[in-house]
C-alpha atoms as a PDB file:
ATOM      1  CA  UNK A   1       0.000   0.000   0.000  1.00  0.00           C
ATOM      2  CA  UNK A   2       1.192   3.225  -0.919  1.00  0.00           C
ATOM      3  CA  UNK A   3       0.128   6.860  -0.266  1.00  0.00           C
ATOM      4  CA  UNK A   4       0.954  10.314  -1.420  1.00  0.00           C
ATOM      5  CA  UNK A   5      -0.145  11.741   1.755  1.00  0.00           C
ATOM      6  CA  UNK A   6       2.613  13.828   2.547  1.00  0.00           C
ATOM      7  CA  UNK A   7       1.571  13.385   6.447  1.00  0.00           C
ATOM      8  CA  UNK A   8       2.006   9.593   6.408  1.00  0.00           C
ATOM      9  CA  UNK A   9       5.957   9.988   4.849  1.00  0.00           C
ATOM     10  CA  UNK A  10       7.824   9.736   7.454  1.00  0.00           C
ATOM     11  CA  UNK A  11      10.527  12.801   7.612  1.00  0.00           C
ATOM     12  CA  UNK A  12      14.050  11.512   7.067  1.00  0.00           C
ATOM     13  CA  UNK A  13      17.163  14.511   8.011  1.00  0.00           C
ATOM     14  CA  UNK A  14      19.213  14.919   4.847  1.00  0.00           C
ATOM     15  CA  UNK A  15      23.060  12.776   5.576  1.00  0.00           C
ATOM     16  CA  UNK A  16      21.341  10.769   7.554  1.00  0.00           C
ATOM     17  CA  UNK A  17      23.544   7.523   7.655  1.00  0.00           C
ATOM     18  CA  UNK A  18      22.535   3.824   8.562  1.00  0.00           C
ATOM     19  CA  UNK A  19      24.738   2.560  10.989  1.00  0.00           C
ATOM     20  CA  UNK A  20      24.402  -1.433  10.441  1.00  0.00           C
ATOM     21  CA  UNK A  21      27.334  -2.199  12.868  1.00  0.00           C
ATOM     22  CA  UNK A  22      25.123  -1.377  15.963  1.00  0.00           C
ATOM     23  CA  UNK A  23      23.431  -5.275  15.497  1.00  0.00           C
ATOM     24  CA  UNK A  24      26.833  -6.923  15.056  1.00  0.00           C
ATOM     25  CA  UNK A  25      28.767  -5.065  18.160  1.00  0.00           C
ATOM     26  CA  UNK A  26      25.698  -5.623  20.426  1.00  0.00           C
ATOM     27  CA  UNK A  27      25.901  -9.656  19.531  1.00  0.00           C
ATOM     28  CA  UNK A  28      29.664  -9.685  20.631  1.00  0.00           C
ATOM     29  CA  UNK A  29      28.883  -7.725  23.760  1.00  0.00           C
ATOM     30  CA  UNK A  30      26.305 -10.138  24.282  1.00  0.00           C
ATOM     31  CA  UNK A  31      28.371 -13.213  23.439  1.00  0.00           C
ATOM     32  CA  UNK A  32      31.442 -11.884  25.923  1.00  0.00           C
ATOM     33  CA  UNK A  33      28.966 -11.470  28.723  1.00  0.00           C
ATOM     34  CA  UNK A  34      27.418 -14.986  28.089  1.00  0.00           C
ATOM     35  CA  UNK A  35      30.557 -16.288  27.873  1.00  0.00           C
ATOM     36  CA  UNK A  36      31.993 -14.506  31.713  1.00  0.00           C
ATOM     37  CA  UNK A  37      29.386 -16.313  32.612  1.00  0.00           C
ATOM     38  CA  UNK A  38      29.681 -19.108  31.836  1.00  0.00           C
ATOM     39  CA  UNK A  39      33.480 -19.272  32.993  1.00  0.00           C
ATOM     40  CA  UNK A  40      32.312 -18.438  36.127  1.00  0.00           C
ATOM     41  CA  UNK A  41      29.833 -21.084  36.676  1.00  0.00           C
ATOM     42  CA  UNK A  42      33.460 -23.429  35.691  1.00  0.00           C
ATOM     43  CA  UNK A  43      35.602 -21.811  37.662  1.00  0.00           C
ATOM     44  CA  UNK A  44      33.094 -21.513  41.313  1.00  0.00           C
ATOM     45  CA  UNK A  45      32.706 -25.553  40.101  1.00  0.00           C
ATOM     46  CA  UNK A  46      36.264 -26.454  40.253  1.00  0.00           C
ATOM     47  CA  UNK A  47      37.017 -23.654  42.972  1.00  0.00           C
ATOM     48  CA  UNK A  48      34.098 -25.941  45.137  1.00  0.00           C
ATOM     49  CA  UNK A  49      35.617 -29.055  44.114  1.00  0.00           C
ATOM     50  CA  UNK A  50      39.169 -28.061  45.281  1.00  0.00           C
ATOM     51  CA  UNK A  51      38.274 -27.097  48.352  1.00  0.00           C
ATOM     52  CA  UNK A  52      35.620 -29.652  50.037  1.00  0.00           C
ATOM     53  CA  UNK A  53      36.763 -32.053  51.440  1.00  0.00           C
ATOM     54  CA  UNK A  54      35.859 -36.024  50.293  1.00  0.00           C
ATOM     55  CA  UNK A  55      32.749 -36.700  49.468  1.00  0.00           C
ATOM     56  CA  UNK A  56      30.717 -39.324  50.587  1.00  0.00           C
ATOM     57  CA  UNK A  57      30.833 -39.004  54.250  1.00  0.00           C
ATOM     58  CA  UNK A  58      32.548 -41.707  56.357  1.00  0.00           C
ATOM     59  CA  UNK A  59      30.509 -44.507  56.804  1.00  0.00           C
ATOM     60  CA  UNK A  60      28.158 -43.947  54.232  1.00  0.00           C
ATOM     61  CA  UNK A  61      28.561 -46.475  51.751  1.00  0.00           C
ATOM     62  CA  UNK A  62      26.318 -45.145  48.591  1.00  0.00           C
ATOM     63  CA  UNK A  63      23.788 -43.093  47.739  1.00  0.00           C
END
Protein backbone atom coordinates (compact mmCIF):
# COMPACT_ATOMS: atom_id res chain seq x y z
CA UNK A 1 0.00 0.00 0.00
CA UNK A 2 1.19 3.22 -0.92
CA UNK A 3 0.13 6.86 -0.27
CA UNK A 4 0.95 10.31 -1.42
CA UNK A 5 -0.14 11.74 1.75
CA UNK A 6 2.61 13.83 2.55
CA UNK A 7 1.57 13.39 6.45
CA UNK A 8 2.01 9.59 6.41
CA UNK A 9 5.96 9.99 4.85
CA UNK A 10 7.82 9.74 7.45
CA UNK A 11 10.53 12.80 7.61
CA UNK A 12 14.05 11.51 7.07
CA UNK A 13 17.16 14.51 8.01
CA UNK A 14 19.21 14.92 4.85
CA UNK A 15 23.06 12.78 5.58
CA UNK A 16 21.34 10.77 7.55
CA UNK A 17 23.54 7.52 7.66
CA UNK A 18 22.53 3.82 8.56
CA UNK A 19 24.74 2.56 10.99
CA UNK A 20 24.40 -1.43 10.44
CA UNK A 21 27.33 -2.20 12.87
CA UNK A 22 25.12 -1.38 15.96
CA UNK A 23 23.43 -5.27 15.50
CA UNK A 24 26.83 -6.92 15.06
CA UNK A 25 28.77 -5.06 18.16
CA UNK A 26 25.70 -5.62 20.43
CA UNK A 27 25.90 -9.66 19.53
CA UNK A 28 29.66 -9.68 20.63
CA UNK A 29 28.88 -7.73 23.76
CA UNK A 30 26.31 -10.14 24.28
CA UNK A 31 28.37 -13.21 23.44
CA UNK A 32 31.44 -11.88 25.92
CA UNK A 33 28.97 -11.47 28.72
CA UNK A 34 27.42 -14.99 28.09
CA UNK A 35 30.56 -16.29 27.87
CA UNK A 36 31.99 -14.51 31.71
CA UNK A 37 29.39 -16.31 32.61
CA UNK A 38 29.68 -19.11 31.84
CA UNK A 39 33.48 -19.27 32.99
CA UNK A 40 32.31 -18.44 36.13
CA UNK A 41 29.83 -21.08 36.68
CA UNK A 42 33.46 -23.43 35.69
CA UNK A 43 35.60 -21.81 37.66
CA UNK A 44 33.09 -21.51 41.31
CA UNK A 45 32.71 -25.55 40.10
CA UNK A 46 36.26 -26.45 40.25
CA UNK A 47 37.02 -23.65 42.97
CA UNK A 48 34.10 -25.94 45.14
CA UNK A 49 35.62 -29.06 44.11
CA UNK A 50 39.17 -28.06 45.28
CA UNK A 51 38.27 -27.10 48.35
CA UNK A 52 35.62 -29.65 50.04
CA UNK A 53 36.76 -32.05 51.44
CA UNK A 54 35.86 -36.02 50.29
CA UNK A 55 32.75 -36.70 49.47
CA UNK A 56 30.72 -39.32 50.59
CA UNK A 57 30.83 -39.00 54.25
CA UNK A 58 32.55 -41.71 56.36
CA UNK A 59 30.51 -44.51 56.80
CA UNK A 60 28.16 -43.95 54.23
CA UNK A 61 28.56 -46.48 51.75
CA UNK A 62 26.32 -45.14 48.59
CA UNK A 63 23.79 -43.09 47.74
Amino acid sequence: MTSSDPSVQLDHTPGHIKHDGHNLTGFVIFLCSESIIFLAFFAGFSLFKLTSPEWLPAGVDGL
